[in-house]
Protein backbone atom coordinates (compact mmCIF):
# COMPACT_ATOMS: atom_id res chain seq x y z
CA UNK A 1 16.40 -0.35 18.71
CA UNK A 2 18.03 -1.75 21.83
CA UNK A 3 20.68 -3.08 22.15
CA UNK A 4 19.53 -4.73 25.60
CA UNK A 5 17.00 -6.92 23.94
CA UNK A 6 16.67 -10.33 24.93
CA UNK A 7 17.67 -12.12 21.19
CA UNK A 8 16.29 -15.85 22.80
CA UNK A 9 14.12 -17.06 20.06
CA UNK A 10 11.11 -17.39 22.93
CA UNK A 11 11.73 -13.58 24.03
CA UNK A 12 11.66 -12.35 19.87
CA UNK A 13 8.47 -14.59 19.67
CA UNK A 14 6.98 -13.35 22.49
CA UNK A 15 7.51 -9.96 21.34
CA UNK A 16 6.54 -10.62 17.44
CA UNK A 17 3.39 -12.26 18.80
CA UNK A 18 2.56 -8.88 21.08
CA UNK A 19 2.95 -6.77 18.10
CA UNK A 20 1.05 -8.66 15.78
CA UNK A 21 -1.47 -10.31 17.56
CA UNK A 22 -0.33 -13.41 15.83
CA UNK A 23 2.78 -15.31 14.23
CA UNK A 24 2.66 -17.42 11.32
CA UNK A 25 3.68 -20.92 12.36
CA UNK A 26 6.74 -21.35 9.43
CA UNK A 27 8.44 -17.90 11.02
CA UNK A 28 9.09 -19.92 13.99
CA UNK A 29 11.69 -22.62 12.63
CA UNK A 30 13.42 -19.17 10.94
CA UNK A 31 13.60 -18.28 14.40
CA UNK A 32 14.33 -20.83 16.04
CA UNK A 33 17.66 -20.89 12.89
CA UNK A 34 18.37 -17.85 12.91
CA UNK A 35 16.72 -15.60 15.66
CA UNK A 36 18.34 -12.52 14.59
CA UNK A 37 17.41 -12.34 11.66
CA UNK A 38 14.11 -12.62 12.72
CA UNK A 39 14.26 -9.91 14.95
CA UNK A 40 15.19 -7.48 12.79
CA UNK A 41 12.31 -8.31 10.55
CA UNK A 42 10.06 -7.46 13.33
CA UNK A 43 11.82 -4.51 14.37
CA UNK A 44 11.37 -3.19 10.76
CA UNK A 45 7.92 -4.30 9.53
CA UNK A 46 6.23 -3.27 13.11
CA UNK A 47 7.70 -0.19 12.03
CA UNK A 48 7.03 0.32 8.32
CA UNK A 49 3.54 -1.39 9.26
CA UNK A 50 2.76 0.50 13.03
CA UNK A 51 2.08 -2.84 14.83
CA UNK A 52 1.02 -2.37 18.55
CA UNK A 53 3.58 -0.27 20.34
CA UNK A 54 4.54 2.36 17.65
CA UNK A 55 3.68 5.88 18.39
CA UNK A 56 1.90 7.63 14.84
CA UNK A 57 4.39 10.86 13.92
CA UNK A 58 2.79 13.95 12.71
CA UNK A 59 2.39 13.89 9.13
CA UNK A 60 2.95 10.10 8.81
CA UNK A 61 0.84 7.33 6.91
CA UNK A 62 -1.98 6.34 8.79
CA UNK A 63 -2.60 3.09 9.69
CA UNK A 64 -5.46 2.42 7.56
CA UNK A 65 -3.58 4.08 4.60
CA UNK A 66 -0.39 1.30 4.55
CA UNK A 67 -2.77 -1.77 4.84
CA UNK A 68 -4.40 0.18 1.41
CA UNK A 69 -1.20 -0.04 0.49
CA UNK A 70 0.14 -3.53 1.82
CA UNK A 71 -2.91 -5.93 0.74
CA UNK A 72 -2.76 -5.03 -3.40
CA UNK A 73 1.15 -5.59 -2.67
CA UNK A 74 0.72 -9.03 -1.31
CA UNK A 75 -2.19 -10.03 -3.71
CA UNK A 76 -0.34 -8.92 -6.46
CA UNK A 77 2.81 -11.39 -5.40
CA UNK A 78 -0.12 -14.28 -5.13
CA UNK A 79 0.39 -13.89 -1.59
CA UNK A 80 -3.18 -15.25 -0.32
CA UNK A 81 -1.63 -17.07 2.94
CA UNK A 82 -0.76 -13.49 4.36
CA UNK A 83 -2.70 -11.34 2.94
CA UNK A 84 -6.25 -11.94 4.39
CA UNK A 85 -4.53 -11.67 7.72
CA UNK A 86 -3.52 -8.46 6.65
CA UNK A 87 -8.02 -7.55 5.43
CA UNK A 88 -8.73 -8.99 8.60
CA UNK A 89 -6.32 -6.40 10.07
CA UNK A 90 -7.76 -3.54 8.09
CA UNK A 91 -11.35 -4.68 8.93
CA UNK A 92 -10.49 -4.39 12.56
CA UNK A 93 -9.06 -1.00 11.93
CA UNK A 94 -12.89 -0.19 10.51
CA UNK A 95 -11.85 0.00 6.34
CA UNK A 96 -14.54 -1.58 4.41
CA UNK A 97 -14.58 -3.67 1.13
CA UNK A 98 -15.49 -0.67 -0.86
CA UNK A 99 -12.05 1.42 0.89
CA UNK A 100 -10.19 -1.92 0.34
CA UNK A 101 -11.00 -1.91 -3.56
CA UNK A 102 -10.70 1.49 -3.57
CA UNK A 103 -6.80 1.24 -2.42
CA UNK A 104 -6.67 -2.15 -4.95
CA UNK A 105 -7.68 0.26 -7.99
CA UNK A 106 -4.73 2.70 -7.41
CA UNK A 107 -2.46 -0.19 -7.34
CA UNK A 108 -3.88 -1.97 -10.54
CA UNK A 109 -3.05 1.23 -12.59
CA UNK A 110 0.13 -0.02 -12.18
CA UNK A 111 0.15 -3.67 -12.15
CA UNK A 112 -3.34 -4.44 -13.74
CA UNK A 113 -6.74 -5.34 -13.24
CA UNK A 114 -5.95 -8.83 -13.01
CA UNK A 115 -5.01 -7.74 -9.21
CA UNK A 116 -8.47 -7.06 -8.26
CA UNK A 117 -9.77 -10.42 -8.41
CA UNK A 118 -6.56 -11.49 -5.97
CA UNK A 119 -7.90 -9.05 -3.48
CA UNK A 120 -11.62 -10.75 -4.04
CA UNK A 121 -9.82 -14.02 -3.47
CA UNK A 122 -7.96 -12.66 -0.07
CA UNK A 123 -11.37 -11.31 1.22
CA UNK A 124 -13.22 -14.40 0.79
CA UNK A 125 -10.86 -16.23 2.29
CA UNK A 126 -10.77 -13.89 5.24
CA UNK A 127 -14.43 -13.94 5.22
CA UNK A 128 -14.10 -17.45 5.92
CA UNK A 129 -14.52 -19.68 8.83
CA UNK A 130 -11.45 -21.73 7.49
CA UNK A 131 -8.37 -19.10 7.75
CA UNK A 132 -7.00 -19.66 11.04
CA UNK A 133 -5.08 -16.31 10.68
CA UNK A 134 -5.83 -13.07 13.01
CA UNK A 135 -9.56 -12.35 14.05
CA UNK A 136 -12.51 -11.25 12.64
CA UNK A 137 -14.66 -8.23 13.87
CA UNK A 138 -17.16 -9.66 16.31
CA UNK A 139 -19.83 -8.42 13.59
CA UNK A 140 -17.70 -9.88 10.52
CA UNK A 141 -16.35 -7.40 8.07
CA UNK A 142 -17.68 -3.51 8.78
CA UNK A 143 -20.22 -1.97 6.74
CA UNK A 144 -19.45 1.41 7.95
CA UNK A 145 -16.46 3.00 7.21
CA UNK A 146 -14.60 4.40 10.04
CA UNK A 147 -12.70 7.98 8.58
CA UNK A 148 -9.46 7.74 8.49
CA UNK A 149 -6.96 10.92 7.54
CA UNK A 150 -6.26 10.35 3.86
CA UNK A 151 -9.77 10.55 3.52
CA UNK A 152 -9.73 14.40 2.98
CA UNK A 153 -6.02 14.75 2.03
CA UNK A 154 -4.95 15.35 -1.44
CA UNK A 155 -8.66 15.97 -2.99
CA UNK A 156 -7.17 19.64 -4.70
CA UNK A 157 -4.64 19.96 -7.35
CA UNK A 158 -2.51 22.52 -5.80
CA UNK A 159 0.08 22.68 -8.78
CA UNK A 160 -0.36 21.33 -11.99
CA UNK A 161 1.05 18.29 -14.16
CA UNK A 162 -0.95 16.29 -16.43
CA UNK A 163 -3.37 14.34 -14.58
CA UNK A 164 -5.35 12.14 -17.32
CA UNK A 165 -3.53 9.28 -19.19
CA UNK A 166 -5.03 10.95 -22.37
CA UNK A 167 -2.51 13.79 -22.00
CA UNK A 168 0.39 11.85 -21.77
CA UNK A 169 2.98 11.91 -24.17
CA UNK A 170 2.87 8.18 -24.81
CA UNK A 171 -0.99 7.81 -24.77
CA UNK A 172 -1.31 11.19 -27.40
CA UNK A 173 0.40 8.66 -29.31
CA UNK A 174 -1.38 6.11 -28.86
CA UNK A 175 -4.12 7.82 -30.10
CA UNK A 176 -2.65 8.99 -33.17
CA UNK A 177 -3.04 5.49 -34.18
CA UNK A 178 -6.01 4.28 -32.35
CA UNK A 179 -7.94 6.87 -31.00
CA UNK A 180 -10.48 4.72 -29.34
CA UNK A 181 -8.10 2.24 -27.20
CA UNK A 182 -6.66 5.05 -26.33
CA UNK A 183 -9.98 6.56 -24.94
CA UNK A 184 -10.73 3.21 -23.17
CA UNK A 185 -7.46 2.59 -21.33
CA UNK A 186 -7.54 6.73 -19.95
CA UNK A 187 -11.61 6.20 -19.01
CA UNK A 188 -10.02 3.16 -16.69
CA UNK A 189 -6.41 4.77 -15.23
CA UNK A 190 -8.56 7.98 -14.98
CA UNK A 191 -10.96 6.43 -12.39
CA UNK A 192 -8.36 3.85 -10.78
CA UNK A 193 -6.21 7.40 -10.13
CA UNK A 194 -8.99 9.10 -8.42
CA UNK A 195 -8.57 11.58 -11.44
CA UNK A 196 -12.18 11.38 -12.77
CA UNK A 197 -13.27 13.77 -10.59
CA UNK A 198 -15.46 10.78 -8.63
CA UNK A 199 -16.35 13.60 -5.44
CA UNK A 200 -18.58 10.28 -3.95
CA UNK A 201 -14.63 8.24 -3.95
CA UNK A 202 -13.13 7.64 -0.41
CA UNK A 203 -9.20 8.42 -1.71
CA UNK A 204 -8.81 11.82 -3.64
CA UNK A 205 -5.58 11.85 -6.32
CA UNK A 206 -3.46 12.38 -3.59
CA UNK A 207 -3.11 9.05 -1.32
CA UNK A 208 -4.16 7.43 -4.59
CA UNK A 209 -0.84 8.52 -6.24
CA UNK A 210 0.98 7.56 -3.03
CA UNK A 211 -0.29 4.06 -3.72
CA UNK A 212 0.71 4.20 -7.18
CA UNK A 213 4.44 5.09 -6.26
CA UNK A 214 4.44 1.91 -4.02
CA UNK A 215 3.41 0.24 -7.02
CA UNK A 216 6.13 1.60 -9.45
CA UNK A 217 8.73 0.85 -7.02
CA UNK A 218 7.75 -2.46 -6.56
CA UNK A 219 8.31 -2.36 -10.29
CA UNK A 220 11.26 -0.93 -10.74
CA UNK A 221 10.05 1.71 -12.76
CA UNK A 222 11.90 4.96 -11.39
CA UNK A 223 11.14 7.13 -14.21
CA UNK A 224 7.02 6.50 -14.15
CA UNK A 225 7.57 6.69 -10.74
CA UNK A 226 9.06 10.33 -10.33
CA UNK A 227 6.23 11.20 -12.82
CA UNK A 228 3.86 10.35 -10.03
CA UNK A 229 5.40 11.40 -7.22
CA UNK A 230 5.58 14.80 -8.79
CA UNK A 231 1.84 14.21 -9.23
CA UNK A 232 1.54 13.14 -5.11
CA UNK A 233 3.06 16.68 -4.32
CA UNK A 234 0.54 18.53 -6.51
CA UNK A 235 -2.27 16.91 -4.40
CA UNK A 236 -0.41 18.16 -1.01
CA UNK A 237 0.88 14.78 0.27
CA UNK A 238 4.33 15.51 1.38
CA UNK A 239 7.64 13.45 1.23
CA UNK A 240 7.75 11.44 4.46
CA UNK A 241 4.00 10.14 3.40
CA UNK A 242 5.43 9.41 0.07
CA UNK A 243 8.98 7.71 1.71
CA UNK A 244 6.18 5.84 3.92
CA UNK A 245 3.98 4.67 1.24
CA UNK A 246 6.88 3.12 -1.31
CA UNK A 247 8.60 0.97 2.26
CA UNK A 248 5.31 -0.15 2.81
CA UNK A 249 6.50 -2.68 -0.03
CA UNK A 250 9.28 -3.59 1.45
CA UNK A 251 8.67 -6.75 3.35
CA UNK A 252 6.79 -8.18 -0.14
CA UNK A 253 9.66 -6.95 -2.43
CA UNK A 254 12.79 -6.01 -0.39
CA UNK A 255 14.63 -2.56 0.00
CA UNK A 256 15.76 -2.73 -3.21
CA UNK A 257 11.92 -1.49 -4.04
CA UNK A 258 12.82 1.15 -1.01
CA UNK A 259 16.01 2.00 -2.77
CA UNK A 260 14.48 2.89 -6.23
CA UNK A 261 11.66 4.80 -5.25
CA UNK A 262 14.44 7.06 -3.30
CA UNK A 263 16.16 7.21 -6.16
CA UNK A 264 12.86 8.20 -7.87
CA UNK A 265 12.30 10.98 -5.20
CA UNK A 266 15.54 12.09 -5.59
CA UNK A 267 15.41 13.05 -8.78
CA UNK A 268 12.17 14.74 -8.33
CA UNK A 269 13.99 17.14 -5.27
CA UNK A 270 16.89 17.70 -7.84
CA UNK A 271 14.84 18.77 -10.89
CA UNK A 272 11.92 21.03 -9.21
């Protein structure tokens, strides 16, 4: 960050728009209020979100692989004014429905199923003629996926924890009592986790855990969440794509989200 930026609400507009492609109209009276404030957002979410003009590090989050995780995060907040700017973004990047859903599963382990019909809701709407936000393909949405690198990360177990919700603690319990919920609920976290060894899925366990650590911060829920990053670093994902995949959150839930799921991997460092 420099500090010889032009801070003149037209200069941080001009540059928001260049990263994006677009602004939303209502960031422009924040702007205008505070322009600051404003471009510090930029500076951080063109970051976190690798808007034109970020160079990719080695090792990092892929494009494709944040906007798996940033469209379940919006949808799940009801956010369907930003969010099928966001498909739209991921269409143009070549992910298809099927990789969108795919990333939406991962993150309904977490917050439910009830999720998945907010991402239908933010792809019609993208779909449509009316949404005056970002562009469209020239072709409309892709029907071939273009590969991206999670696609062939994290597919092998390289050390073990428990993978299936049957053979947690909690759900052994579960079925003590009802044996057949219990059955149900793992047959449903089993395939949303990638862990139902589904060869045909486009995300392995790996990036598939990532998500669910996004979702788990977004939560709150530091203890699940060290659970699955533990489970990340069995599949081979490594800490910066884990780091990357809870801030991806962070302009739908703050850094407090960012703040717990550190706390989360730091407890997983400390107790290896």
């Amino acid at each position: 960050m420099s500090g010889e930026l032009d801070l003149s609400p037209e200069a941080i507009l001009a540059r928001a728009t260049a990263a994006r492609g677009d602004i939303f109209p209502e960031w422009k009276t924040v702007v205008y209020a505070t322009p600051k404030t404003y471009h510090l957002i930029n500076q951080t979410v063109s970051y976190l979100h690798q808007y034109h003009g970020q160079t990719a590090r080695a090792g990092s989050l892929s494009l494709q692989m944040r906007e798996l995780i940033a469209i379940p995060a919006l949808c799940a907040k009801g956010d369907l004014r930003h969010a099928p700017n966001h498909i739209r973004r991921a269409y143009r990047e070549g992910l298809t429905n099927e990789a969108l859903f795919e990333g939406a599963q991962a993150f309904a382990s977490v917050v439910g199923w009830a999720s998945l019909t907010a991402v239908s809701l933010a792809i019609e709407k993208a779909n449509s003629a009316d949404y005056p936000f970002g562009k469209l393909p020239p072709d409309g949405e892709p029907r071939q996926l273009k590969p991206f690198a999670e696609m062939t990360l994290g597919r092998q177990r390289v050390n073990g924890t428990a993978d299936s919700l049957a053979e947690m603690d909690e759900w052994r319990y579960a079925a003590s009592i009802d044996e057949e919920l219990a059955q149900r609920a793992a047959a449903f976290i089993d395939h949303c986790t990638g862990t139902d060894g589904d060869t045909n899925a486009i995300l392995g366990p790996g990036p598939r855990a990532l998500i669910a650590t996004a979702a788990l911060a977004m939560r709150g829920e530091v203890d699940l969440a060290t659970r699955e990053i533990r489970r990340a670093y069995d599949y081979g994902m490594n800490r910066r794509q884990v780091l990357e995949a809870i801030c991806c959150v962070v302009p739908m839930t703050g850094m407090v989200s960012a703040t717990l799921g550190l706390r989360a991997m730091r407890l997983v460092d400390e107790n290896k």
